[in-house]
C-alpha atoms as a PDB file:
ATOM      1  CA  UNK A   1       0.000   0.000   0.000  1.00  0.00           C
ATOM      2  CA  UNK A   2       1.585   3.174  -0.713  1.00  0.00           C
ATOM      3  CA  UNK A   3       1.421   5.322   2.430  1.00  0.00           C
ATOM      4  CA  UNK A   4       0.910   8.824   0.756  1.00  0.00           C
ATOM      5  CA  UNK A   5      -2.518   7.902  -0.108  1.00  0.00           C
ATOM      6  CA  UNK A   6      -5.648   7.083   1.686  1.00  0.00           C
ATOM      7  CA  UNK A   7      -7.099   3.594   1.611  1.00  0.00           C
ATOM      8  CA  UNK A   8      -9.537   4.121  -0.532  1.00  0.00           C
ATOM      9  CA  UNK A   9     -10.621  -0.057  -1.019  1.00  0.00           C
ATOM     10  CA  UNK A  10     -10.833   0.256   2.801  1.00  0.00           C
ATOM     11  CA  UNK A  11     -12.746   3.030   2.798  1.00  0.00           C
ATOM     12  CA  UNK A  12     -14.822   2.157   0.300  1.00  0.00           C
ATOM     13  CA  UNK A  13     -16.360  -0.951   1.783  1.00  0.00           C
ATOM     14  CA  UNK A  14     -16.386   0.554   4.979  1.00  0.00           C
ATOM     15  CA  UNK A  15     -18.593   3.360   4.373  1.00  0.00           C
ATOM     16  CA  UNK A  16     -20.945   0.863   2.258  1.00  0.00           C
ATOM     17  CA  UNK A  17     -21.294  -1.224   5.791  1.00  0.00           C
ATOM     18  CA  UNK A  18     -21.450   1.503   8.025  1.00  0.00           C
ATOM     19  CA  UNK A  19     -24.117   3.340   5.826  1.00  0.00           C
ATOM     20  CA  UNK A  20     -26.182  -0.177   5.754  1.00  0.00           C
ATOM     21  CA  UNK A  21     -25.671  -1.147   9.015  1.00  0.00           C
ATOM     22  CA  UNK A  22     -27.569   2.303   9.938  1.00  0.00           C
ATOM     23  CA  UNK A  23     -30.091   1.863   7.467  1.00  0.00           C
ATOM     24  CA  UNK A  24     -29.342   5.271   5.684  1.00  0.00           C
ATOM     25  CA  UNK A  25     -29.660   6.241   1.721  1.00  0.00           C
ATOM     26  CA  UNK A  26     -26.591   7.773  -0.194  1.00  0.00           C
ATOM     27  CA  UNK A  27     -28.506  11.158   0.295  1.00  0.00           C
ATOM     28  CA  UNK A  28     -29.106  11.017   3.528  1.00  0.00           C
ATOM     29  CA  UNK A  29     -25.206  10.528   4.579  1.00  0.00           C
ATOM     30  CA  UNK A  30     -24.108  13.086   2.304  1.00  0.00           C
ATOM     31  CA  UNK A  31     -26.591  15.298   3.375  1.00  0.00           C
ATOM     32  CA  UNK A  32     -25.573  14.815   7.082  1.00  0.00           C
ATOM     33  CA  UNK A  33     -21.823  14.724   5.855  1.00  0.00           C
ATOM     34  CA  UNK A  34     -22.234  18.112   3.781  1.00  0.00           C
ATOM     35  CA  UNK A  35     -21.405  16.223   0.865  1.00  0.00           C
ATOM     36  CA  UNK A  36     -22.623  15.796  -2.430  1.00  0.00           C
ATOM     37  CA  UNK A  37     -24.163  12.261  -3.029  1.00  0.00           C
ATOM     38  CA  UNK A  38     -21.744  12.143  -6.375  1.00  0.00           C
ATOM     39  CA  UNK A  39     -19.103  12.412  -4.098  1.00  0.00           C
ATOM     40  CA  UNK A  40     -20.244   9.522  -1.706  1.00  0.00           C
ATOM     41  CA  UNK A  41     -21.492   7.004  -4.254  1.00  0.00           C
ATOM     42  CA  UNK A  42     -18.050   7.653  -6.199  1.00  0.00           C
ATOM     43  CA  UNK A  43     -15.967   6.808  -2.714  1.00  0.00           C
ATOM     44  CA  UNK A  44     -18.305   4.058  -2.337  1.00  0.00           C
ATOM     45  CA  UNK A  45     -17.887   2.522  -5.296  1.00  0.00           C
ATOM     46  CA  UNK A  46     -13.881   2.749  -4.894  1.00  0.00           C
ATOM     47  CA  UNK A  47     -13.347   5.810  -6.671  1.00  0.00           C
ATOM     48  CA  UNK A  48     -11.748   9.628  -5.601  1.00  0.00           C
ATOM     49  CA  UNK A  49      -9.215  10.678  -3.087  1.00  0.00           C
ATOM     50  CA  UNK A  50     -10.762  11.798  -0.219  1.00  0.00           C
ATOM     51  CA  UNK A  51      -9.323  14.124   2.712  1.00  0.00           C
ATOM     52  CA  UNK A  52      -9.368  13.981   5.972  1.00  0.00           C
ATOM     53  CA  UNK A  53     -12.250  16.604   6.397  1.00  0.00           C
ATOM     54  CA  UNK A  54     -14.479  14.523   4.259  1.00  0.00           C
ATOM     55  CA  UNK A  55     -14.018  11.471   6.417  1.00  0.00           C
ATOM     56  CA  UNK A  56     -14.552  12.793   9.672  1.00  0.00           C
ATOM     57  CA  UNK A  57     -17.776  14.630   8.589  1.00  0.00           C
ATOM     58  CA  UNK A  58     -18.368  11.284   7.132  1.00  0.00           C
ATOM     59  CA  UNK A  59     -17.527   9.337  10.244  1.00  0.00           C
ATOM     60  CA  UNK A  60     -19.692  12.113  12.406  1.00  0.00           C
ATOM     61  CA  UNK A  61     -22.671  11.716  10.002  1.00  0.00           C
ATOM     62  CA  UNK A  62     -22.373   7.870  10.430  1.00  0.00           C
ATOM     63  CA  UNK A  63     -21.592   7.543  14.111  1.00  0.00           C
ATOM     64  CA  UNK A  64     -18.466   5.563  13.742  1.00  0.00           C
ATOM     65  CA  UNK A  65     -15.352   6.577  14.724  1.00  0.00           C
ATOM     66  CA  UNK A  66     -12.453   8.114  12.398  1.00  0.00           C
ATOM     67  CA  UNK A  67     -10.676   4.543  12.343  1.00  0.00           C
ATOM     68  CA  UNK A  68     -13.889   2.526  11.212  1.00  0.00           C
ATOM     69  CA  UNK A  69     -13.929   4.208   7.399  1.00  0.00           C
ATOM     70  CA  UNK A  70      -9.801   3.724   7.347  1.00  0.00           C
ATOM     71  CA  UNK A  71      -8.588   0.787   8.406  1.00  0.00           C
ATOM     72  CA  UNK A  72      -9.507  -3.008   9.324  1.00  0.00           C
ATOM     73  CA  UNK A  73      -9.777  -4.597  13.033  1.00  0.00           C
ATOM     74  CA  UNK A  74      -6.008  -5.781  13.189  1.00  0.00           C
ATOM     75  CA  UNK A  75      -6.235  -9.933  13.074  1.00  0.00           C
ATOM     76  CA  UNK A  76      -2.674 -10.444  14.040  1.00  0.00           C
ATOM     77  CA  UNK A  77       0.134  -8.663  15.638  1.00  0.00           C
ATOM     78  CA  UNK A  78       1.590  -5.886  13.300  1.00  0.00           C
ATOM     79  CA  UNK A  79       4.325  -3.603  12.938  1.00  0.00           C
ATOM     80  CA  UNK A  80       4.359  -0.481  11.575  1.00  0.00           C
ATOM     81  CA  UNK A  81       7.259   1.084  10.817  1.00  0.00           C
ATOM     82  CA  UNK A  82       7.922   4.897  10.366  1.00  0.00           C
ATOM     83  CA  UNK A  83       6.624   6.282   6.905  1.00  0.00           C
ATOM     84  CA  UNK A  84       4.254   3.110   7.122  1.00  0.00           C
ATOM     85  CA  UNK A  85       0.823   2.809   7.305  1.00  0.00           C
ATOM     86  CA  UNK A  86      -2.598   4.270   6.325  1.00  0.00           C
ATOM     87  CA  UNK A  87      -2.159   7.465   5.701  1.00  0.00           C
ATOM     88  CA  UNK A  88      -4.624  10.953   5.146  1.00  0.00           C
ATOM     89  CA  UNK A  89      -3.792  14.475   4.893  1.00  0.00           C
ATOM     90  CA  UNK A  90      -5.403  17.716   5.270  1.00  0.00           C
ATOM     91  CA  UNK A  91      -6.277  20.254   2.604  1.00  0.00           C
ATOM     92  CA  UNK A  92      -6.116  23.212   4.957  1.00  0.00           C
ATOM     93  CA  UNK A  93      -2.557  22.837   6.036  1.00  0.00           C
ATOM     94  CA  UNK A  94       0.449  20.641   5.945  1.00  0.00           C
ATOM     95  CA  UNK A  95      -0.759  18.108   8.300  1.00  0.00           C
ATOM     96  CA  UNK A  96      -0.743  14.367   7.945  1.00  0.00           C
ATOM     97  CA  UNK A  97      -2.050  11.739  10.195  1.00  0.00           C
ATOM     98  CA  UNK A  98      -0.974   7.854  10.119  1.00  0.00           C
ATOM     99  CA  UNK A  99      -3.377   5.483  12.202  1.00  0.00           C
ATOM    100  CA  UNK A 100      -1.276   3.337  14.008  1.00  0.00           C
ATOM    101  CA  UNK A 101      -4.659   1.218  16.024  1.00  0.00           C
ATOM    102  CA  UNK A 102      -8.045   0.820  15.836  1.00  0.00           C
ATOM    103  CA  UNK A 103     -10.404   0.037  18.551  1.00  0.00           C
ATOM    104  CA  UNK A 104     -11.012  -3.428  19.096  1.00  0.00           C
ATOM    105  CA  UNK A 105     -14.593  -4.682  19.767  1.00  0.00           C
ATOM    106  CA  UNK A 106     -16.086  -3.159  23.485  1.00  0.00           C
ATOM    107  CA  UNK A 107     -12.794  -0.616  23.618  1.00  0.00           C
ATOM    108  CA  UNK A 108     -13.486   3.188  21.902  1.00  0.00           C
ATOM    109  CA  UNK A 109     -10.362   4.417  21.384  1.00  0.00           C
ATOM    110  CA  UNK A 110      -7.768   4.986  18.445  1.00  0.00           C
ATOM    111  CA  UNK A 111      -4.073   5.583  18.289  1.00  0.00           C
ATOM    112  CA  UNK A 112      -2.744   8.056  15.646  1.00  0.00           C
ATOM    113  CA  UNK A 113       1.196   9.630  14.754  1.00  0.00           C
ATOM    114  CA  UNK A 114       0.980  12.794  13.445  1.00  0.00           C
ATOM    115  CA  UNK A 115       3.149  15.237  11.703  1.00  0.00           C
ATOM    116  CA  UNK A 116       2.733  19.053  11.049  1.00  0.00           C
ATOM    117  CA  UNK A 117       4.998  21.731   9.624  1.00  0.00           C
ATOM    118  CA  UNK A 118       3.907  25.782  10.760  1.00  0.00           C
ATOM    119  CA  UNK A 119       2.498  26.215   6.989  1.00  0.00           C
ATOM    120  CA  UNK A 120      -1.234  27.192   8.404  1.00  0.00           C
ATOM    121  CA  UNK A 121      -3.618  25.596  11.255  1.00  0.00           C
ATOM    122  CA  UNK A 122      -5.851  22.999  11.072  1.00  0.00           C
ATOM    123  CA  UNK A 123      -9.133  23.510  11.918  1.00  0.00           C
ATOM    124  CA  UNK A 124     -11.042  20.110  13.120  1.00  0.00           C
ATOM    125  CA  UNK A 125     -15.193  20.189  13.911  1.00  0.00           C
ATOM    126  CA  UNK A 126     -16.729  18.867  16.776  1.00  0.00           C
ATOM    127  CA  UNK A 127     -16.209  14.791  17.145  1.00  0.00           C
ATOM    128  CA  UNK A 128     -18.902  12.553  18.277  1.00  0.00           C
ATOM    129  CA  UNK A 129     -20.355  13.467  21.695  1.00  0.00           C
ATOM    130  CA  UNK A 130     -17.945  12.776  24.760  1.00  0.00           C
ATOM    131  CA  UNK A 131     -14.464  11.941  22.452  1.00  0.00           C
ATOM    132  CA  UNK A 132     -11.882  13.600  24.682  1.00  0.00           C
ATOM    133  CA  UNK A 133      -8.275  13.741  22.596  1.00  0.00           C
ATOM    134  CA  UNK A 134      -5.015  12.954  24.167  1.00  0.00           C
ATOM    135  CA  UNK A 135      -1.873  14.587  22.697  1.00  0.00           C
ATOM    136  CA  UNK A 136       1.723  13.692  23.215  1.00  0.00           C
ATOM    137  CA  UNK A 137       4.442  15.646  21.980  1.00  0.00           C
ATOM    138  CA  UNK A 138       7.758  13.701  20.245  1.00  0.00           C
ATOM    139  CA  UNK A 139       9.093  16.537  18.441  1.00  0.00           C
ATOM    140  CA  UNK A 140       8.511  20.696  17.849  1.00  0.00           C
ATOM    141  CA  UNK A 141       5.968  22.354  19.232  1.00  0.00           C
ATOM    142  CA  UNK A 142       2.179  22.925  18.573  1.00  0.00           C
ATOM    143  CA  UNK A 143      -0.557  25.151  19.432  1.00  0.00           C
ATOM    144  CA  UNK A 144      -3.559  22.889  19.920  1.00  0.00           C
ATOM    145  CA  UNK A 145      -7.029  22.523  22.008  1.00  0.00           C
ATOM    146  CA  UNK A 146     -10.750  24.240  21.282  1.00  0.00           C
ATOM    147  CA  UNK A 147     -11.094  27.123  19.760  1.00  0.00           C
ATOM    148  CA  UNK A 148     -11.512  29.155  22.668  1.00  0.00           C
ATOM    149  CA  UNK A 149      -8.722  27.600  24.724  1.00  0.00           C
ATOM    150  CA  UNK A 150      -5.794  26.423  22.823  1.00  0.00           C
ATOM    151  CA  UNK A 151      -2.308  25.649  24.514  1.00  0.00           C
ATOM    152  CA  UNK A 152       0.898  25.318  23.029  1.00  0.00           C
ATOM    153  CA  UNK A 153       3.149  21.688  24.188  1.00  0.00           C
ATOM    154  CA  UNK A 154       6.787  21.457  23.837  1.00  0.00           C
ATOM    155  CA  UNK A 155       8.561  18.062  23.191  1.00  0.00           C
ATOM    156  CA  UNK A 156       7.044  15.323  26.070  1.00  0.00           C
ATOM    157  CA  UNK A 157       3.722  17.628  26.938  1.00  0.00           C
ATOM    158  CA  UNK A 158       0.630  15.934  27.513  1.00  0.00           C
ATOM    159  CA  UNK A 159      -2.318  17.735  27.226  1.00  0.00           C
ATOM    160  CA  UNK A 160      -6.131  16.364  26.920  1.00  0.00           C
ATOM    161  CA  UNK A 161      -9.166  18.390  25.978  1.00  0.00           C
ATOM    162  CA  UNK A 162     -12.648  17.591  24.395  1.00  0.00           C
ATOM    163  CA  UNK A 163     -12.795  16.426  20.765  1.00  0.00           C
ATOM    164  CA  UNK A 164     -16.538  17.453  20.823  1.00  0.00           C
ATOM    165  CA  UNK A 165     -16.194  20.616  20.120  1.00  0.00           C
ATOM    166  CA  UNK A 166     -14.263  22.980  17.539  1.00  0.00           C
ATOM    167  CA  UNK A 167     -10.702  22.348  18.227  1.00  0.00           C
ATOM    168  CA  UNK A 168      -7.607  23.041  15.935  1.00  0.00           C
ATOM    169  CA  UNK A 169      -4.060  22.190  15.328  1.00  0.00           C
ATOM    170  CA  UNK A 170      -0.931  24.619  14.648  1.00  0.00           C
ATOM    171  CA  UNK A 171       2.539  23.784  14.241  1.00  0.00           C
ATOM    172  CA  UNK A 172       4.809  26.146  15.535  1.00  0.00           C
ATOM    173  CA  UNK A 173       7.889  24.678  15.006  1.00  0.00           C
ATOM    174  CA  UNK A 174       9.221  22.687  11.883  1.00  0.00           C
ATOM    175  CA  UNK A 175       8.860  18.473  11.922  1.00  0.00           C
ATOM    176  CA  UNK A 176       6.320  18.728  14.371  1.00  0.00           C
ATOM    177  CA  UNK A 177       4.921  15.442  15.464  1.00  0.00           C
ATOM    178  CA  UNK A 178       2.665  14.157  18.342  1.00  0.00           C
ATOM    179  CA  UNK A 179       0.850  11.232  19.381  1.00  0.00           C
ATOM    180  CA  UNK A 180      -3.040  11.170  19.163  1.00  0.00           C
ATOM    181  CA  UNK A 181      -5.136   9.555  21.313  1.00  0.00           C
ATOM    182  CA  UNK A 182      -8.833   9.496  20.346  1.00  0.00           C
ATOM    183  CA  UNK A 183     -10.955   8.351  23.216  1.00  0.00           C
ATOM    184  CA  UNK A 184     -14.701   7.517  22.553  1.00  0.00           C
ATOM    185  CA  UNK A 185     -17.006   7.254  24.934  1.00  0.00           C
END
């Protein structure tokens, strides 16, 4: 799989079982998504590119987490080594997340390794109801939390803050990169 592109197979058949499994029409999704229905029906059927912005309003408008429309429930132990793994990047600024775990069945949570340079912020809508994020910083630094109440974490910062509301991300140094933990309650 080449790692600069999203998965779109993946992604394709996911959003075809998560759209039946709610018992939802093309036009309803997209219309909760603030998509056209061209646009899903061609990801469903395996075709397009799709950012990260279009997945998460996907993933809001279906109830799923992020990691559902992206990538499978791991069946064995894996490795995934740097500049590996599924891979989805942002149109508003250079910002690029690789999902390193999913959550496995009963557990809500998923792990992502991030990277951002200080070309521009990225602005992230509100998450399904009660996801708090977790952020650990491995290199540079970033400016990240809601809207209203950003903080900025050096190298080894922890910070935690709702992912159900408007938050953002802003590198402020070059090779930025965190952890991401998405918890889902």
């Amino acid at each position: 799989m080449d790692p600069s592109k999203p998965p779109i197979d993946l992604i394709a058949a996911a959003l075809r079982r998560e759209r039946e499994r709610e018992k939802l029409s093309l036009s309803e999704v997209a219309k909760r998504a603030g998509i056209a229905k061209s646009t899903l029906s061609q990801l469903e059927s395996g075709a397009g590119n799709p950012n990260i912005e279009t997945l998460w309003a996907l993933a809001v408008a279906l109830n799923v987490p992020f990691s559902r429309l992206v990538e499978p429930p791991p069946t064995a132990p894996r490795v995934i080594r740097a500049g590996d793994g599924p891979t989805i990047k942002s149109e508003q600024a250079d910002f690029v997340g690789t999902l390193l775990a999913t959550c496995p069945p009963g557990v809500r949570r998923d792990i992502y390794l991030m990277r951002a340079e200080p070309v521009g912020a990225r602005k992230a809508d509100a998450h399904l109801p009660g996801t708090i994020e977790h952020v650990v910083m491995i290199s540079g630094r970033l400016r990240v939390g809601p809207e209203d109440t950003p903080v900025d974490l050096d190298v080894h910062d922890y910070a935690s803050f709702a992912g159900d509301v408007a938050h953002g991300y802003e590198a402020l140094a070059v090779r930025t990169s965190f952890a991401l933990i998405m918890e889902h309650r």
